[in-house]
C-alpha atoms as a PDB file:
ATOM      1  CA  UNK A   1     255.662 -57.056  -5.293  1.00  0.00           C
ATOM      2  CA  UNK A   2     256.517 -54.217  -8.094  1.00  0.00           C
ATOM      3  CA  UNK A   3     253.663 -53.292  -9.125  1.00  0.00           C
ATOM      4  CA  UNK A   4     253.923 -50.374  -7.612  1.00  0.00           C
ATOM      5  CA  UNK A   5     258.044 -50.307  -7.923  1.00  0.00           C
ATOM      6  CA  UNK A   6     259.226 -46.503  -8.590  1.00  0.00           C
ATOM      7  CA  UNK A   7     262.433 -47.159  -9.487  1.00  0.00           C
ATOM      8  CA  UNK A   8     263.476 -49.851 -11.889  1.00  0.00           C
ATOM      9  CA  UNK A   9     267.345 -50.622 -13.260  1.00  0.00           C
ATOM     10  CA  UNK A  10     268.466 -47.218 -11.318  1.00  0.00           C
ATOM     11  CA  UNK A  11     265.836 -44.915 -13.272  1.00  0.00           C
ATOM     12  CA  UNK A  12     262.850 -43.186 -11.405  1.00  0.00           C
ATOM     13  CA  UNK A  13     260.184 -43.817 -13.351  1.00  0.00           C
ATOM     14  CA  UNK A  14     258.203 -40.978 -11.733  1.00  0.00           C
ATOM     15  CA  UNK A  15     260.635 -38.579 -13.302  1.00  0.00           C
ATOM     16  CA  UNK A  16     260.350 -40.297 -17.297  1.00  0.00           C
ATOM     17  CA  UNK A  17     260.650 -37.663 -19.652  1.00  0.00           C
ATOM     18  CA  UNK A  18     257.492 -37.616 -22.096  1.00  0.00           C
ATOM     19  CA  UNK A  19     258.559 -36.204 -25.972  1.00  0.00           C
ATOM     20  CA  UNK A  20     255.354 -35.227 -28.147  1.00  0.00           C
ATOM     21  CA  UNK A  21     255.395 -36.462 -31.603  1.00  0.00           C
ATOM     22  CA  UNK A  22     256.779 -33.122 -32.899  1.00  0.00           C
ATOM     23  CA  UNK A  23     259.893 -33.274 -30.561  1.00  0.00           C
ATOM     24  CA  UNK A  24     259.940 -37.616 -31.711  1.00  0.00           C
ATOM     25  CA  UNK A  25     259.612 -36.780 -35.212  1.00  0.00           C
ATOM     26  CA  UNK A  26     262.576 -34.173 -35.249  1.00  0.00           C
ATOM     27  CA  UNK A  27     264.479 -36.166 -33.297  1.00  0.00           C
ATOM     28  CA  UNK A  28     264.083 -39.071 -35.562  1.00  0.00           C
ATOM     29  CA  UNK A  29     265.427 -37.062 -38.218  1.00  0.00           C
ATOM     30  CA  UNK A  30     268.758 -36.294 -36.458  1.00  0.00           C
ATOM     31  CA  UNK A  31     269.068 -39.843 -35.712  1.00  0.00           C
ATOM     32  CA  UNK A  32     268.429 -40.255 -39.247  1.00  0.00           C
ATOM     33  CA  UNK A  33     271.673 -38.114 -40.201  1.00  0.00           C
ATOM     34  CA  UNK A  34     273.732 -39.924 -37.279  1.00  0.00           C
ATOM     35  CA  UNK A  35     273.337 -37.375 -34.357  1.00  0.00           C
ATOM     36  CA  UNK A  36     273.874 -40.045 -31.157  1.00  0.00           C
ATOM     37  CA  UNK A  37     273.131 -37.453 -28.949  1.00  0.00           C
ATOM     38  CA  UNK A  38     269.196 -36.989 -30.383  1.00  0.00           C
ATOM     39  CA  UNK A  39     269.537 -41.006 -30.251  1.00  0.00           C
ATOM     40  CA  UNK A  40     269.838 -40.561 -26.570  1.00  0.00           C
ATOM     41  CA  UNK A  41     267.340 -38.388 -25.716  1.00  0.00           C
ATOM     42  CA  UNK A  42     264.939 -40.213 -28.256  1.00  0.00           C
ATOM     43  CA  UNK A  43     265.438 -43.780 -25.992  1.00  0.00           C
ATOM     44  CA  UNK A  44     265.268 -41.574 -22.426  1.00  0.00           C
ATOM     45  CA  UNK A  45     261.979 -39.658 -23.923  1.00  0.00           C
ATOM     46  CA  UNK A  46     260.615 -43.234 -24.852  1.00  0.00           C
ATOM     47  CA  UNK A  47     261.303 -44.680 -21.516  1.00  0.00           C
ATOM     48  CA  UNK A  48     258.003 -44.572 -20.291  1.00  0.00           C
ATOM     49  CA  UNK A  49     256.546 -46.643 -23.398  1.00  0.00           C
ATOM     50  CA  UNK A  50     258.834 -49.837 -22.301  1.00  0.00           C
ATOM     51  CA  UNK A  51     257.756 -49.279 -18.581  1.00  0.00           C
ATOM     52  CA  UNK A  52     254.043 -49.853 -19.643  1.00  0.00           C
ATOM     53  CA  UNK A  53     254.400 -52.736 -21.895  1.00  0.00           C
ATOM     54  CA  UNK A  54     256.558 -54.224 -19.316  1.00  0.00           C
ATOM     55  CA  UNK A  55     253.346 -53.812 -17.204  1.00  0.00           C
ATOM     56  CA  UNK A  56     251.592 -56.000 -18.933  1.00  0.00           C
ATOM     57  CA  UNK A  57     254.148 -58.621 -18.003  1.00  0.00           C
ATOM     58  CA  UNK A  58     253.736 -58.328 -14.306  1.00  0.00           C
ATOM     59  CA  UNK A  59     251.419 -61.252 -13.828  1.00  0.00           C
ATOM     60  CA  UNK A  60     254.169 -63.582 -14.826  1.00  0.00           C
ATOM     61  CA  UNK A  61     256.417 -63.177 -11.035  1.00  0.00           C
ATOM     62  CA  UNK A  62     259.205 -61.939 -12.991  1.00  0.00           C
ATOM     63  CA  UNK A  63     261.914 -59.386 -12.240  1.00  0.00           C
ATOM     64  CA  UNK A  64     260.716 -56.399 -13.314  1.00  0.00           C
ATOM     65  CA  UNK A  65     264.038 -55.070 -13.271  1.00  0.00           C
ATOM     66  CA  UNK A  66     265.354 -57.535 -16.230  1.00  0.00           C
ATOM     67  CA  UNK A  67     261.878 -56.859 -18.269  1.00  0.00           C
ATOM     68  CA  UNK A  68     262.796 -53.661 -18.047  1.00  0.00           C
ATOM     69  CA  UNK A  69     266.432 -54.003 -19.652  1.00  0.00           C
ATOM     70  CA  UNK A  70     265.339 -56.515 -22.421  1.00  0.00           C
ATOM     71  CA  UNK A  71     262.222 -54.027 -23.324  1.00  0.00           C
ATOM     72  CA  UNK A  72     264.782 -51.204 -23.460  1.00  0.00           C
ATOM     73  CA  UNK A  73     267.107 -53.752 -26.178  1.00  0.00           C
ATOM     74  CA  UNK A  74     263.375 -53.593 -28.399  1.00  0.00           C
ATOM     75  CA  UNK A  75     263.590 -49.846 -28.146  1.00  0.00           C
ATOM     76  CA  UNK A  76     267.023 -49.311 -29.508  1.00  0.00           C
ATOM     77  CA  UNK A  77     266.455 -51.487 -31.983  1.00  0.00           C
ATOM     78  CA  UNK A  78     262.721 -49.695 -33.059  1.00  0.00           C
ATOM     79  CA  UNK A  79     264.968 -46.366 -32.531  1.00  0.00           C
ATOM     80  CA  UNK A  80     267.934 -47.634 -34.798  1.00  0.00           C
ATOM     81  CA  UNK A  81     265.521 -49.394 -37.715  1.00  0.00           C
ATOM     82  CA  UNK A  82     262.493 -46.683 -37.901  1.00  0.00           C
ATOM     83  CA  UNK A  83     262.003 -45.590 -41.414  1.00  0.00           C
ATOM     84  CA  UNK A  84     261.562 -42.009 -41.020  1.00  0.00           C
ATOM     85  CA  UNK A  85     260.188 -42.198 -44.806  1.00  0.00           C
ATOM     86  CA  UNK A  86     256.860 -43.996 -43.838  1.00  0.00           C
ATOM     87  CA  UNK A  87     253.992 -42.362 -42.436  1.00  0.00           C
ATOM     88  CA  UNK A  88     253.393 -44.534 -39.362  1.00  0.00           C
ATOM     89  CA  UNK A  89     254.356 -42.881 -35.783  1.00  0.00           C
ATOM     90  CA  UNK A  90     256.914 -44.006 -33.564  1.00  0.00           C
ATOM     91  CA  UNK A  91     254.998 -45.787 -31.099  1.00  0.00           C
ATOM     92  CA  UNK A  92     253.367 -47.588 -33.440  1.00  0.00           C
ATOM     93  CA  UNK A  93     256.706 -49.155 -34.741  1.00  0.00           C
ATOM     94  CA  UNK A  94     257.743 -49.032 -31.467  1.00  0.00           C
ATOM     95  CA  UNK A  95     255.439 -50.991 -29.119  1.00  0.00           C
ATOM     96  CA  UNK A  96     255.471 -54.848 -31.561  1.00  0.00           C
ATOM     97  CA  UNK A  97     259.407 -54.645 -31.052  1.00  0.00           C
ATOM     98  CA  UNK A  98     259.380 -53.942 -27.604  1.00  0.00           C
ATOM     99  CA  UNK A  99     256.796 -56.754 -26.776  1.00  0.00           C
ATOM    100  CA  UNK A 100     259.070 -59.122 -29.067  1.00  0.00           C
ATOM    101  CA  UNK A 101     261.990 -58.883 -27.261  1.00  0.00           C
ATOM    102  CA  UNK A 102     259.844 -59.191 -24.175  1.00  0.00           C
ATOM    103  CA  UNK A 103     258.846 -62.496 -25.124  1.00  0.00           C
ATOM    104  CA  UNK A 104     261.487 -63.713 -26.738  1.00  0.00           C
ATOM    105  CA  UNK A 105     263.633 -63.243 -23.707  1.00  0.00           C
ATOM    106  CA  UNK A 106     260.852 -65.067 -21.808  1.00  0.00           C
ATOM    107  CA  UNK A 107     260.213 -68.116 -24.163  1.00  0.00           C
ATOM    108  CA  UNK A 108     264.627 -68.507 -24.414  1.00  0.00           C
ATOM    109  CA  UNK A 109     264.357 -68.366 -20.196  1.00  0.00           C
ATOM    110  CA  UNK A 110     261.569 -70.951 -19.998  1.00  0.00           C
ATOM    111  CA  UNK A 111     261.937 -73.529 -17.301  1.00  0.00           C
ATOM    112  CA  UNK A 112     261.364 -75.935 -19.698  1.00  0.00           C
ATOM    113  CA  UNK A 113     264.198 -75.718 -22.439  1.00  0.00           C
ATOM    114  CA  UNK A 114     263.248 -76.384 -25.805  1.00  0.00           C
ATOM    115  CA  UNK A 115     266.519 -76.782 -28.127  1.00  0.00           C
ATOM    116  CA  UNK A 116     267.116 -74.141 -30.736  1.00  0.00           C
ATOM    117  CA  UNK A 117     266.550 -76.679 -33.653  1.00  0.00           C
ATOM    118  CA  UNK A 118     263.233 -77.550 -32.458  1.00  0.00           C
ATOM    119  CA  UNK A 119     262.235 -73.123 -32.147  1.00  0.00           C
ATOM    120  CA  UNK A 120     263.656 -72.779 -35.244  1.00  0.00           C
ATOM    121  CA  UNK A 121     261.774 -75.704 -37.220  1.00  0.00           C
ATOM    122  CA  UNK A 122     258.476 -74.370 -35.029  1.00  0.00           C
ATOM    123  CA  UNK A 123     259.270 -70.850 -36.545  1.00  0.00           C
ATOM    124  CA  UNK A 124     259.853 -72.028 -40.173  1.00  0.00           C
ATOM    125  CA  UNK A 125     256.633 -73.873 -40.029  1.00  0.00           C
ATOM    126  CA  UNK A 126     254.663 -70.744 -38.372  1.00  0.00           C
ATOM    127  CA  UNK A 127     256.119 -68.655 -41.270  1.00  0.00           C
ATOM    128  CA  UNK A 128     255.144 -71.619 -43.735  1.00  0.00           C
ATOM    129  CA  UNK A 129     251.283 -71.761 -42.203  1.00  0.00           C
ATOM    130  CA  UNK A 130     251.251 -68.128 -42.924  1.00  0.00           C
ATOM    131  CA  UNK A 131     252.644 -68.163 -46.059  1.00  0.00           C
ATOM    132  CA  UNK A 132     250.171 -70.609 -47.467  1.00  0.00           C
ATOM    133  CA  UNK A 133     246.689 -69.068 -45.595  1.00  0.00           C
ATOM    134  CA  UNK A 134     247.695 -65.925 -47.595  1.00  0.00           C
ATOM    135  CA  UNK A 135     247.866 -68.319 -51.069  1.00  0.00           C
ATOM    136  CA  UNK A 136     245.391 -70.537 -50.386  1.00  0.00           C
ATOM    137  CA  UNK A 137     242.655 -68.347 -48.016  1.00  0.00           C
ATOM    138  CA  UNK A 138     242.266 -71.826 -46.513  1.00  0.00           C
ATOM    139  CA  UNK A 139     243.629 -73.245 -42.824  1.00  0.00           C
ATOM    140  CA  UNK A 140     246.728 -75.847 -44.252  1.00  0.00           C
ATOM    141  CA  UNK A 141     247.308 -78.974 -43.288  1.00  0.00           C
ATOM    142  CA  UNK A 142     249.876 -80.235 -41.408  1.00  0.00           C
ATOM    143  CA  UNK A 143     251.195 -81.991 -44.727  1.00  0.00           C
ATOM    144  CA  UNK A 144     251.187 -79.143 -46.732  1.00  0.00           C
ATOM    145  CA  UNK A 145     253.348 -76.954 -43.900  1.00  0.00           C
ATOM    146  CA  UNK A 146     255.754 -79.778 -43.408  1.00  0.00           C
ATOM    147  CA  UNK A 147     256.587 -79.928 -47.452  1.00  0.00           C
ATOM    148  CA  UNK A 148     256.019 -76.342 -47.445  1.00  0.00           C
ATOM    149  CA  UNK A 149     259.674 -76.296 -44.903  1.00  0.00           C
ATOM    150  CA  UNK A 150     261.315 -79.467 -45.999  1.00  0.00           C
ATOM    151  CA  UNK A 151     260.444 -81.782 -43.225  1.00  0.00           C
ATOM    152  CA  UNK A 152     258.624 -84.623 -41.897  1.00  0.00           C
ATOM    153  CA  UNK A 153     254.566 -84.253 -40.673  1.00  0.00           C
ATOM    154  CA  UNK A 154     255.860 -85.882 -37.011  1.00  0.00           C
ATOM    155  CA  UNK A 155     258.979 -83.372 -36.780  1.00  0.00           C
ATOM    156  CA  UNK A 156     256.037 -80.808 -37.444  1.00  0.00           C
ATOM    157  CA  UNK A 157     254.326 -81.639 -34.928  1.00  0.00           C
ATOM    158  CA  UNK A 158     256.480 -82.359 -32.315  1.00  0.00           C
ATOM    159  CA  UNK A 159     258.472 -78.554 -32.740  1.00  0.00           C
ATOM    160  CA  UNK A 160     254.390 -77.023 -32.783  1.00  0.00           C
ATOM    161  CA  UNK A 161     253.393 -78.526 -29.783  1.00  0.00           C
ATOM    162  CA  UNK A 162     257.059 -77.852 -28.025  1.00  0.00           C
ATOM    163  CA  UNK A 163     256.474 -74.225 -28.434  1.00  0.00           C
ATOM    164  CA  UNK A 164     253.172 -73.802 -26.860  1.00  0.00           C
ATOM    165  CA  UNK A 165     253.424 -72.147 -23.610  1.00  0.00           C
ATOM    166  CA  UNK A 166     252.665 -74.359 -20.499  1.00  0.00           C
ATOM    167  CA  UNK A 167     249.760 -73.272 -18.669  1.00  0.00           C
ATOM    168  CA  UNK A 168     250.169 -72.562 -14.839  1.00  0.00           C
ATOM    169  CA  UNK A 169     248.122 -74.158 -12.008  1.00  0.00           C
ATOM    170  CA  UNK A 170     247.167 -71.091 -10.942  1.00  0.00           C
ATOM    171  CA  UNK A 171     245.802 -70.292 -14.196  1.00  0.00           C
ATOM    172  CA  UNK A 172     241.905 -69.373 -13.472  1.00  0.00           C
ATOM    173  CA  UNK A 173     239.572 -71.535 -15.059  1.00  0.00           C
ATOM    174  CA  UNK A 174     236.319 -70.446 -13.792  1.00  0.00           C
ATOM    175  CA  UNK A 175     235.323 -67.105 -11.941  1.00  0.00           C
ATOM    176  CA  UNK A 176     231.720 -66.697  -9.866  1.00  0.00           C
ATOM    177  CA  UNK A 177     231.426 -63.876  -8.084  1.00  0.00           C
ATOM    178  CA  UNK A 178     235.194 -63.136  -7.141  1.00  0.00           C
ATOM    179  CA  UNK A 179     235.521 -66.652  -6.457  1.00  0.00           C
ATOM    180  CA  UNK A 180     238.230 -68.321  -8.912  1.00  0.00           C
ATOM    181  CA  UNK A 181     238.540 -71.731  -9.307  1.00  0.00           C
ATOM    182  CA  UNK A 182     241.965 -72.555 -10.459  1.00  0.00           C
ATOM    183  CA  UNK A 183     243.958 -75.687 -12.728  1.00  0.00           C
ATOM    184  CA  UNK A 184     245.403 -76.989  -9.498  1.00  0.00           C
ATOM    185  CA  UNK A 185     241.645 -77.273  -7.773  1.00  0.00           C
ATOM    186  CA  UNK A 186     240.734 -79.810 -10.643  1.00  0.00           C
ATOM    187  CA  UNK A 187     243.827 -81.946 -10.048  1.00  0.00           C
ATOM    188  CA  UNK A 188     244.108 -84.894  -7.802  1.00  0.00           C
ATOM    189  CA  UNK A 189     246.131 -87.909  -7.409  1.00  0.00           C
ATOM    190  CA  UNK A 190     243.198 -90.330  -5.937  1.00  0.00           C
ATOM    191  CA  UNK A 191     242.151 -92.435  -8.192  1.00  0.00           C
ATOM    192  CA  UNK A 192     239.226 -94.763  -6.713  1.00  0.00           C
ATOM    193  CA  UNK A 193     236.669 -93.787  -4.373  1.00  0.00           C
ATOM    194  CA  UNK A 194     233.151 -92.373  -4.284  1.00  0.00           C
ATOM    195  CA  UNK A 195     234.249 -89.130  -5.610  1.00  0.00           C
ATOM    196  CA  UNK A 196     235.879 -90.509  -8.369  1.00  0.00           C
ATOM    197  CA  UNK A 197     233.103 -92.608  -9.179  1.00  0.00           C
ATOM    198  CA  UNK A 198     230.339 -90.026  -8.783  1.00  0.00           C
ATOM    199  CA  UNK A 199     232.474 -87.698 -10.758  1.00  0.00           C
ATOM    200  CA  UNK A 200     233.257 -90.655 -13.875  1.00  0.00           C
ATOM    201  CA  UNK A 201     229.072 -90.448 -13.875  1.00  0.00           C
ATOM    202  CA  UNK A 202     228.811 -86.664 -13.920  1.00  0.00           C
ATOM    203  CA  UNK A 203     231.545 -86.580 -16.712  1.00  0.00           C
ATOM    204  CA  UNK A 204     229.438 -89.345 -18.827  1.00  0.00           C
ATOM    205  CA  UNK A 205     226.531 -86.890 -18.376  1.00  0.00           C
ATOM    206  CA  UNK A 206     227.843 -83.734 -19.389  1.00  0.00           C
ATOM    207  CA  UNK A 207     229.730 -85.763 -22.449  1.00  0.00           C
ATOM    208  CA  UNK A 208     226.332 -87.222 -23.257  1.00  0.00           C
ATOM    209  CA  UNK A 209     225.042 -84.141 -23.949  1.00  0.00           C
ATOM    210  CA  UNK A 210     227.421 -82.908 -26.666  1.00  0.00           C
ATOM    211  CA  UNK A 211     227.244 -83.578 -30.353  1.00  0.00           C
ATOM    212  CA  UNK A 212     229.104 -86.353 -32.215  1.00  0.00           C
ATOM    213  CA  UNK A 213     232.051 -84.371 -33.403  1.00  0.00           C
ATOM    214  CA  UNK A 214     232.505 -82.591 -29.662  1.00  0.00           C
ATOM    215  CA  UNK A 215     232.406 -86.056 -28.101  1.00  0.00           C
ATOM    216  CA  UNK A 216     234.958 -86.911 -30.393  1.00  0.00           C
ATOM    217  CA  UNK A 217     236.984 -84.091 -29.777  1.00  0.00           C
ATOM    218  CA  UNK A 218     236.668 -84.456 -25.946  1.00  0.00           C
ATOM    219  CA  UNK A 219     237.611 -87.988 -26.298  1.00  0.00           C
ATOM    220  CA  UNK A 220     240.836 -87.756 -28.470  1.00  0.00           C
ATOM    221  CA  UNK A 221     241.843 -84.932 -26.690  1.00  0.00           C
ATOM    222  CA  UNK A 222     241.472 -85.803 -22.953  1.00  0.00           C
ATOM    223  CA  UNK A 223     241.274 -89.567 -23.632  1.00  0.00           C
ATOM    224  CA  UNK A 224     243.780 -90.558 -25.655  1.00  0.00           C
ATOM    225  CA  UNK A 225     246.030 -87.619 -25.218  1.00  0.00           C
ATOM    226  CA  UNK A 226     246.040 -86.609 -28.763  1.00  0.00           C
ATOM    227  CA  UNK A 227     247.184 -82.761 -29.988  1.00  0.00           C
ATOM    228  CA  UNK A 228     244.585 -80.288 -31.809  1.00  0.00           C
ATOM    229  CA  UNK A 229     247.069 -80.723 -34.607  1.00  0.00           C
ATOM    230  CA  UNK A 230     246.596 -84.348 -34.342  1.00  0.00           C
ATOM    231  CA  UNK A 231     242.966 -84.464 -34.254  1.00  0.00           C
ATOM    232  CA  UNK A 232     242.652 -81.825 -37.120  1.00  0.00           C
ATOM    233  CA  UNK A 233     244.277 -84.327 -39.427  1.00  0.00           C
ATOM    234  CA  UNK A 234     242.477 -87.173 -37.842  1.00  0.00           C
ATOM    235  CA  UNK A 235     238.755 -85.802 -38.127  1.00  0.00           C
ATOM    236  CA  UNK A 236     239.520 -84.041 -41.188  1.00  0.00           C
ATOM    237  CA  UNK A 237     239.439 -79.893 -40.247  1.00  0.00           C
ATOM    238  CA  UNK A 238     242.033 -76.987 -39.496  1.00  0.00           C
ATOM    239  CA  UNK A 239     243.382 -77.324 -35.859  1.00  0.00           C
ATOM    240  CA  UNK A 240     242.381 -73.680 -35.475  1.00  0.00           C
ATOM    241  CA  UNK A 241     238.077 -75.633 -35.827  1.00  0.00           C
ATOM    242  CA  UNK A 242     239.231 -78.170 -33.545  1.00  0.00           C
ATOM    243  CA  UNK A 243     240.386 -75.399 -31.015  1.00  0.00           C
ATOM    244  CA  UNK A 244     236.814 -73.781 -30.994  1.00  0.00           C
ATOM    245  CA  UNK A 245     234.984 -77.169 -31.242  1.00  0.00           C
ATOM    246  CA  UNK A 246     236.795 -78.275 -27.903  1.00  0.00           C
ATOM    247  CA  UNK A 247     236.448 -74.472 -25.979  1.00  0.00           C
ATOM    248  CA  UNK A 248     233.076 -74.757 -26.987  1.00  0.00           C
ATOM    249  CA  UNK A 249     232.562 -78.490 -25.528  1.00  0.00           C
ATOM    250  CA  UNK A 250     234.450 -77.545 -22.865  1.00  0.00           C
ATOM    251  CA  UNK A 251     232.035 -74.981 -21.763  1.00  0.00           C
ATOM    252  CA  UNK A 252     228.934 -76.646 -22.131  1.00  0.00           C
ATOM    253  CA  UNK A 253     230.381 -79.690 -19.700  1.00  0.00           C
ATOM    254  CA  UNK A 254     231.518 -77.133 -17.684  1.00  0.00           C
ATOM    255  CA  UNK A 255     227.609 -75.644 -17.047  1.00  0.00           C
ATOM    256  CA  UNK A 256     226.342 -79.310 -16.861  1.00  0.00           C
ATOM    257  CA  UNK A 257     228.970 -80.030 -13.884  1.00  0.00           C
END
């Protein structure tokens, strides 16, 4: 529906001004000494950066219109903090503050509301993670994090896993030939029947095939409904092994089936 979309917020994007680096760098400069003018005509010449980040966004069905207004909020911002001191280009600066603001304004619009206290506690403990695989070179445990920020392992937890994006059913989980299968064509709501049971035996099959610690993986995680997180601490490894162990398992039933 916009892929193709010329104008956006009232601006023709076939008409974007493009500034080299020469006319950035003095522009920068002026901004530098307070000239709001140059400020202007350093956002209008960097226009067509935030169009194609927004881009990127399209796949998500939303307005491309208020994409492009929260992308241009990252520019000012990259346009009003840019050291002019450092030897890094604009763009460079530029582009990790527009995408950002991008996704911040799409994780704070979420369908599914997730209370500030619980982003914040996520985003302490994502800082903390960090933090201590820098100190340690090691993957932390979910122990160490949650003393790291002052809180409880299950409070952890629970603000880790609310922060993970929700996948959608039309998310493509298999692709042969130009044929996709997606999340919503694994889904069903019968539960007895000869598919069901001819499927329980082609599951058992494909699970009998793995190795000890992807069985157990598979089982926790599908079974008992247990996070990575959750199974890291349980079988003893980062969550970041128990993410590879289960793509990994998760491919080879997928052949099998």
């Amino acid at each position: 529906m916009y892929y193709n979309k010329v104008e956006i917020c009232g601006v023709n994007t076939s008409q974007l001004k493009i500034l080299t680096d020469e006319e950035k760098h003095d522009l920068l400069l002026k901004v530098k000494a307070g000239d709001e003018e140059a400020r202007r005509e350093l956002i209008n010449g960097n226009l067509r950066l935030v169009l194609s980040i927004v881009q990127r966004f399209s796949g998500r069905r939303e307005n491309m219109d208020d994409l492009f207004q929260v992308g241009c909020i990252g520019l000012v911002k990259a346009v009003d903090n840019f050291n002019t001191d450092l030897d890094v280009k604009f763009s460079t600066y530029a582009v990790p503050m527009i995408i950002g603001e991008i996704r911040r304004y799409l994780r704070d619009n979420n369908a599914i509301r997730i209370s500030r206290s619980v982003r914040d506690l996520a985003y302490r403990a994502l800082q903390a993670r960090e933090e201590l695989i820098a100190s340690k070179e090691s993957e932390p445990t979910v122990e160490e994090i949650a003393a790291r920020v002052g809180e409880k392992k299950e409070a952890v937890l629970h603000a880790m896993e609310a922060i993970v994006e929700p996948i959608s059913l039309y998310e493509p989980v298999y692709n042969d030939n130009g044929d996709a299968l997606y999340l919503m064509d694994q889904l069903s709501d019968s539960s007895t029947g000869d598919e069901v049971w001819l499927e329980n035996i082609f599951l058992r099959e494909a699970m009998s095939r793995l190795g000890e610690r992807e069985r157990k993986i598979i089982n926790l995680r599908f079974y008992k409904n247990k996070t990575q997180m959750e199974i890291a601490e349980e079988i003893g490894i980062s969550q970041a092994q128990v993410s590879r162990l289960e793509k990994g398992a998760l491919e080879k039933m997928r052949k099998q089936l």
